[in-house]
N, C-alpha and C. Protein backbone atom coordinates (compact mmCIF):
# COMPACT_ATOMS: atom_id res chain seq x y z
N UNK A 1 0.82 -1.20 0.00
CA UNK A 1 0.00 0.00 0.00
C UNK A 1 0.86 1.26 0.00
N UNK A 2 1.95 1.06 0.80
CA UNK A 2 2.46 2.67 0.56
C UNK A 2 3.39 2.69 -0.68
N UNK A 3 4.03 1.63 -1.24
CA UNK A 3 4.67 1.89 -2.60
C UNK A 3 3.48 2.61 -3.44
N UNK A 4 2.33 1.99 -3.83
CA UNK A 4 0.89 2.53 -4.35
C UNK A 4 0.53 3.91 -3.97
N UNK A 5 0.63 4.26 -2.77
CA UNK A 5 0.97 5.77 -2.43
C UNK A 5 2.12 6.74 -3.08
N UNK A 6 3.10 6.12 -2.63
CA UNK A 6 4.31 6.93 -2.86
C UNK A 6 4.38 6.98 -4.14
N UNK A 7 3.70 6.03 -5.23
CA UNK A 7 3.86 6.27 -6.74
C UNK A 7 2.29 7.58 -6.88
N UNK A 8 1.80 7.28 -6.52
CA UNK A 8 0.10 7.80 -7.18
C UNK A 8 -0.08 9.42 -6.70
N UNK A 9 0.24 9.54 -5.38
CA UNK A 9 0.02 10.48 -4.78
C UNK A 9 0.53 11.97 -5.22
N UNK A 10 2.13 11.77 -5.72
CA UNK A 10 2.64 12.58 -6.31
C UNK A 10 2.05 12.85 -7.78
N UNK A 11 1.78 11.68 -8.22
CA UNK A 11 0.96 12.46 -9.73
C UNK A 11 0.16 12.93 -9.21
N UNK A 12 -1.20 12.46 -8.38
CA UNK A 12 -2.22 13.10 -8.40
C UNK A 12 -2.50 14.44 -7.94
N UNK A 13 -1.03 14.48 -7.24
CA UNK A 13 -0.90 16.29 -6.97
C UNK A 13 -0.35 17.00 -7.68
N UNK A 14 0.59 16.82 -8.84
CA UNK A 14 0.89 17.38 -10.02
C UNK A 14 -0.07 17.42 -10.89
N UNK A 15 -1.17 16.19 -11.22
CA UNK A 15 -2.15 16.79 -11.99
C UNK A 15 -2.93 17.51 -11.61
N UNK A 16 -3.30 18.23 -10.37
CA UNK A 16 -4.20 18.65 -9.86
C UNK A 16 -3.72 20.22 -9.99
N UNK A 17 -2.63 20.57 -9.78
CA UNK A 17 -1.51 21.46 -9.77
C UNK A 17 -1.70 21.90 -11.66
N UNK A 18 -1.36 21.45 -12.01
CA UNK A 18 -1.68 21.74 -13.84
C UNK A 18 -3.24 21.69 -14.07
N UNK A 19 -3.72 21.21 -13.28
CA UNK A 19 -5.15 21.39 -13.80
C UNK A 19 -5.89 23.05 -13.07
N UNK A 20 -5.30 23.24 -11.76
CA UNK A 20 -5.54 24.95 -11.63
C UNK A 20 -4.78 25.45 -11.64
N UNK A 21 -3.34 25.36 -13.01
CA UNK A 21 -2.85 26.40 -13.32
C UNK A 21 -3.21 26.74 -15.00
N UNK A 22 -3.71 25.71 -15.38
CA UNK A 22 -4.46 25.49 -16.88
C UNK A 22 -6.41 26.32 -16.67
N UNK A 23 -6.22 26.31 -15.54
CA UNK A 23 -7.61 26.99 -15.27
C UNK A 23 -7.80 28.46 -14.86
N UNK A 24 -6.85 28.45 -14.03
CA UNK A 24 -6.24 29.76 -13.72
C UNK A 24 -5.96 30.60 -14.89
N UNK A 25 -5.42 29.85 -15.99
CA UNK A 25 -4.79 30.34 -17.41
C UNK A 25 -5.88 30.66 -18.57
N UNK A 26 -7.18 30.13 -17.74
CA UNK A 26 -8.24 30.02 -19.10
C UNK A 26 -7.88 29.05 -20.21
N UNK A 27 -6.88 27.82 -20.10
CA UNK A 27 -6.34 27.20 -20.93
C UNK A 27 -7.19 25.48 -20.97
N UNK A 28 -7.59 25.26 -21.56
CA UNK A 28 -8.69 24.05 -21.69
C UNK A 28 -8.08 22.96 -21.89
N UNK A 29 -7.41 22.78 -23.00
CA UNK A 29 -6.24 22.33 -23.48
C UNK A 29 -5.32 22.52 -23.99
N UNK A 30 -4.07 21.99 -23.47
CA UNK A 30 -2.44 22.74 -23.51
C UNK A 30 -2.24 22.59 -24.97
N UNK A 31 -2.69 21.62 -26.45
CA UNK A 31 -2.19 21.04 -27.41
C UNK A 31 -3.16 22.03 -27.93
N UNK A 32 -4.53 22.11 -27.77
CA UNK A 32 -5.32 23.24 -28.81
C UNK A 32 -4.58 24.70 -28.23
N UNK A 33 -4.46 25.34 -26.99
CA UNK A 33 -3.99 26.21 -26.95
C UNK A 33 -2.99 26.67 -27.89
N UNK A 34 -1.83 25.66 -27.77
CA UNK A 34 -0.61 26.19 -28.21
C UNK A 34 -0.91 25.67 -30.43
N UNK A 35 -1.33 24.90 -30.61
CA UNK A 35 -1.40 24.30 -32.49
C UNK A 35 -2.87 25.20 -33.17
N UNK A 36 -3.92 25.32 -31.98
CA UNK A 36 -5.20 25.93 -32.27
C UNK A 36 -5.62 24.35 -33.40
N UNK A 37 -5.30 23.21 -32.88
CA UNK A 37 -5.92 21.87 -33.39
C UNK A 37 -5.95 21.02 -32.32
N UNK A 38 -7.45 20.58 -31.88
CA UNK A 38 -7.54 19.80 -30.74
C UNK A 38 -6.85 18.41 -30.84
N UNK A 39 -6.29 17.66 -29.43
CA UNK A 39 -6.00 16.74 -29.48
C UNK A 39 -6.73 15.47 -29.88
N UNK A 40 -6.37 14.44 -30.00
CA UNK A 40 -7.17 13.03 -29.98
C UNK A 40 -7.84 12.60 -28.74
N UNK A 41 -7.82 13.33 -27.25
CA UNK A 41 -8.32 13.51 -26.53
C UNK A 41 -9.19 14.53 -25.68
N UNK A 42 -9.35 15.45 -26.45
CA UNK A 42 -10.14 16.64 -25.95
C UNK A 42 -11.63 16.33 -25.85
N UNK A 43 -11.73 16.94 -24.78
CA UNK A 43 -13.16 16.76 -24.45
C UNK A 43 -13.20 15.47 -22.82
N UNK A 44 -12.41 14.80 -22.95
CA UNK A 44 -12.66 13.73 -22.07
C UNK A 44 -12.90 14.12 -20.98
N UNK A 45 -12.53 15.17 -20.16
CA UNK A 45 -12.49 15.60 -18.74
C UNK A 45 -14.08 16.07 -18.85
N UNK A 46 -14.47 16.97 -19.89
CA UNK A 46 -16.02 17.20 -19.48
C UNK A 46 -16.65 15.71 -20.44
N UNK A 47 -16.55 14.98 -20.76
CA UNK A 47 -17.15 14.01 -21.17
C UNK A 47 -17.72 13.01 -20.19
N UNK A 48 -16.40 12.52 -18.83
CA UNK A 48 -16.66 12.15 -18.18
C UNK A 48 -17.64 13.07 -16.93
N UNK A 49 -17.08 14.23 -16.35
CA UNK A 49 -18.19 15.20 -16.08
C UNK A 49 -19.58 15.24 -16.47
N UNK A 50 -19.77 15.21 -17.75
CA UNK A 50 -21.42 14.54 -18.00
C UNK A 50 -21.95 13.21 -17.80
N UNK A 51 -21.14 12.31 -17.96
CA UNK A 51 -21.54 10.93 -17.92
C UNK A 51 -21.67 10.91 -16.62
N UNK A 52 -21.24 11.70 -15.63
CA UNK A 52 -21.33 11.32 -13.85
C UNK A 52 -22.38 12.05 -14.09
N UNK A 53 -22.69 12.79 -13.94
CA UNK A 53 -23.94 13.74 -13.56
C UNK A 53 -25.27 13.40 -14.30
N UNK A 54 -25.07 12.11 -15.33
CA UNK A 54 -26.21 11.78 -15.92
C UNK A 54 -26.04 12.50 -17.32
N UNK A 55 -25.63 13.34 -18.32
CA UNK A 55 -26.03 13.68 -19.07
C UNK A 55 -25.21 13.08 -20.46
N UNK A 56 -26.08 12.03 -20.99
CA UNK A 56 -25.69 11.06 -21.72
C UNK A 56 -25.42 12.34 -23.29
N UNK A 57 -26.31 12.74 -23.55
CA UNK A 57 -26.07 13.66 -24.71
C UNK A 57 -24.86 14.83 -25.17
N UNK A 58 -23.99 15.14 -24.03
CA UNK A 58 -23.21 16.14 -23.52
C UNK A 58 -22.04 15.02 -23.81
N UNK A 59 -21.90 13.82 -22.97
CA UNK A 59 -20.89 13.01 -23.06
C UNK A 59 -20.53 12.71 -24.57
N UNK A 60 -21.43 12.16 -24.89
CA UNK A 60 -22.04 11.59 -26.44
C UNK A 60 -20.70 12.97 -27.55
N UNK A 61 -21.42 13.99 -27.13
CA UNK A 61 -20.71 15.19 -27.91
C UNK A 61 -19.55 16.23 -27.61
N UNK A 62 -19.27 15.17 -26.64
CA UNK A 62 -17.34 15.86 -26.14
C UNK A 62 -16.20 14.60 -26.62
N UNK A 63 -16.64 13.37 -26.03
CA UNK A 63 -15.51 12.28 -26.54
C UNK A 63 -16.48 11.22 -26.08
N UNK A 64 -16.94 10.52 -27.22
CA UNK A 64 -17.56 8.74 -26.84
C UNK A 64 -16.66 8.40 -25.83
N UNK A 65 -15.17 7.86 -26.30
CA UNK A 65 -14.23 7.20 -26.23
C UNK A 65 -13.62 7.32 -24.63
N UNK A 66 -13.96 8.29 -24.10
CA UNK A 66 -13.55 8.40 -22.61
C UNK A 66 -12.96 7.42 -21.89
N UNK A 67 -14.73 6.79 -20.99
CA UNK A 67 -14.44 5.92 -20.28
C UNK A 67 -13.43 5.14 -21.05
N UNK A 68 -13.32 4.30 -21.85
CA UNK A 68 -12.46 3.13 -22.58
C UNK A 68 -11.45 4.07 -22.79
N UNK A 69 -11.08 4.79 -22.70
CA UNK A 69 -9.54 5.78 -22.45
C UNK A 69 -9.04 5.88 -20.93
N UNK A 70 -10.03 6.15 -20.59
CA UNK A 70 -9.30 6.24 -18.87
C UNK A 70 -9.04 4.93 -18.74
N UNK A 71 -9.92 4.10 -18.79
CA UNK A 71 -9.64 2.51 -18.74
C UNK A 71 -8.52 2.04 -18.98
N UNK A 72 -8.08 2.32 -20.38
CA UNK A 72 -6.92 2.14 -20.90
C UNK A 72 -5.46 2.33 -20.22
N UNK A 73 -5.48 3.53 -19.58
CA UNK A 73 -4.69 4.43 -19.38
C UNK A 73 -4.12 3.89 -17.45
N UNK A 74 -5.33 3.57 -16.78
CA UNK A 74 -5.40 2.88 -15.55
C UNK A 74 -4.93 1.36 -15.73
N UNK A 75 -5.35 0.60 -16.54
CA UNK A 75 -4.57 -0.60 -17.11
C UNK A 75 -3.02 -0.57 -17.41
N UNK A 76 -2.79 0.27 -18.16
CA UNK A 76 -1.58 -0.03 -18.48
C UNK A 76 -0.53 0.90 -17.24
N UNK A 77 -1.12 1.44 -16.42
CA UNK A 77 -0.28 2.15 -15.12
C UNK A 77 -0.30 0.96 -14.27
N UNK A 78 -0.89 -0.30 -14.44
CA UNK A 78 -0.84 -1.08 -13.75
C UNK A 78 -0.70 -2.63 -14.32
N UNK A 79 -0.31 -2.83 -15.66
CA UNK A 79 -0.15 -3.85 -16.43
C UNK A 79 0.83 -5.01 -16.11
N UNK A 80 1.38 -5.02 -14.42
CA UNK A 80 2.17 -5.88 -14.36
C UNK A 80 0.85 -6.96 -13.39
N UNK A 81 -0.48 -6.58 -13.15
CA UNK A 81 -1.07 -7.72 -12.79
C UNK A 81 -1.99 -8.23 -13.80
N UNK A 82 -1.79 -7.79 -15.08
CA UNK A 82 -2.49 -8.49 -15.95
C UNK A 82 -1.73 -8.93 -17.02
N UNK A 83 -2.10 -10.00 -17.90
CA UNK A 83 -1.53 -11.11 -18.94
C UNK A 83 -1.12 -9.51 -20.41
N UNK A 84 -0.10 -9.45 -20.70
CA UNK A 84 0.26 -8.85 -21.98
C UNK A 84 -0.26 -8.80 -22.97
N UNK A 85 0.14 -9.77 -23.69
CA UNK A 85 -0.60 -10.01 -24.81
C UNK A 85 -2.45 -9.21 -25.12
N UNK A 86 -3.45 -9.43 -24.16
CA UNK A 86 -4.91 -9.63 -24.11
C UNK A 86 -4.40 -7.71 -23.95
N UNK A 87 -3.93 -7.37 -22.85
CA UNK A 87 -3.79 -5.98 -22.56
C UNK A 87 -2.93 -5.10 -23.82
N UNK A 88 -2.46 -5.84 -24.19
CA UNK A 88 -1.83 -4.95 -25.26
C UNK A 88 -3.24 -4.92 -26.45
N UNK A 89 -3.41 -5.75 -26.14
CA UNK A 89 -4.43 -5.87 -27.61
C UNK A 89 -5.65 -5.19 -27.63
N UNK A 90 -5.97 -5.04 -26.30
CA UNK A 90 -7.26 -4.05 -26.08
C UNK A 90 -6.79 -2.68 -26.33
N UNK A 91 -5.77 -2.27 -25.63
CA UNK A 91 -5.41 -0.84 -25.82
C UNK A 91 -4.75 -0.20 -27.17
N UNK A 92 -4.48 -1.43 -28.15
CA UNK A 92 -3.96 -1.06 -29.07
C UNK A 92 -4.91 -0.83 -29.77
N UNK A 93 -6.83 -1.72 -29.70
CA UNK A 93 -7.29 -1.20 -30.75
C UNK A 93 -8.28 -0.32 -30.21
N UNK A 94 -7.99 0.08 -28.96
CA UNK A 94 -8.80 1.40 -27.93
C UNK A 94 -7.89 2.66 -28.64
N UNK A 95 -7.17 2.55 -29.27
CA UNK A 95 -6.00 3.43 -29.79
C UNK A 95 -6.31 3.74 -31.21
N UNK A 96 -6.60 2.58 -31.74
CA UNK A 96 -6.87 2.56 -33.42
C UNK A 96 -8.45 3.38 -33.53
N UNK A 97 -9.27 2.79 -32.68
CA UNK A 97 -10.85 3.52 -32.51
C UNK A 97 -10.83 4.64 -32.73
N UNK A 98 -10.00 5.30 -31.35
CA UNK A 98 -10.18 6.51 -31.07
C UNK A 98 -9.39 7.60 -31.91
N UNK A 99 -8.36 6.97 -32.92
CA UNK A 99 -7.48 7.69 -33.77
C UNK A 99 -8.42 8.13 -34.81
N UNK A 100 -9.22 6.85 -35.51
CA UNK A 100 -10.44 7.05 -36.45
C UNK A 100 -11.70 8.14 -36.17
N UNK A 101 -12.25 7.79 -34.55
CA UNK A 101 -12.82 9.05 -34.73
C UNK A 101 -12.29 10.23 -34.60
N UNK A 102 -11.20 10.33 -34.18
CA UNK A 102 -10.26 12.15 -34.32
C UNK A 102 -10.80 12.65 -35.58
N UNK A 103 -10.12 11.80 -36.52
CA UNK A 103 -10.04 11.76 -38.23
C UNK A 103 -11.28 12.51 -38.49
N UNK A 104 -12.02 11.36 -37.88
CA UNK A 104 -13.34 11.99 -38.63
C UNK A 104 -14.02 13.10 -37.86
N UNK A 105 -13.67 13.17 -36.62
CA UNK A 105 -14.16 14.50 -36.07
C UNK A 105 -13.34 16.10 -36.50
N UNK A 106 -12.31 15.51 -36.87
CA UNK A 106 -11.59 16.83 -37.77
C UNK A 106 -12.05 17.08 -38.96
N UNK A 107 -12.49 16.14 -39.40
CA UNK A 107 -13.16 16.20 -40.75
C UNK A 107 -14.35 16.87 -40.96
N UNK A 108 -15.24 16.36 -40.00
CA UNK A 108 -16.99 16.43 -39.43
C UNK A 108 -17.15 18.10 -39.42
């Protein structure tokens, strides 16, 4: 438990730290700020924000792909208690998905 601390704790206070100095900044996202072209992940923070609070339509029209991104992302910060192969393979085509809809949401 405290290795699990001593790793987590410090991110979660650095992200928290960039997240009210990115707010503080009026800055939404650091990659559209600085290219003025959103990332392959924008939207997820209020995506999930709607999906908690119930509002399926809001989620729907910031990033589908969220949850199965955070998912992703919590998996592989922790991929030494699960089998490789199966984990690589989910996140690789949680990767391919979500690249396709960028595409097409840049497009759209």
């Amino acid at each position: 438990m405290r290795r699990f601390l001593k790793i987590h704790v410090p991110i979660f206070a650095l992200l928290l730290l960039l997240f009210y100095l990115f707010y503080a900044l009026d800055i939404t996202c650091p990659i559209l700020f600085l290219t003025g072209i959103p990332c392959p992940t924008c939207g997820c923070t209020r995506a999930l924000a709607s999906l908690l609070v119930g509002d399926i339509e809001a989620y729907l029209d910031y990033q589908p792909f969220a949850p199965v991104l955070l998912l992703s992302v919590l998996l592989m910060l922790h991929q030494r208690f699960f089998s490789k192969r199966p984990l690589y393979a989910f996140v690789f085509s949680v990767l391919i998905l979500n690249t396709a809809y960028y595409v097409y949401r840049l497009t759209a």
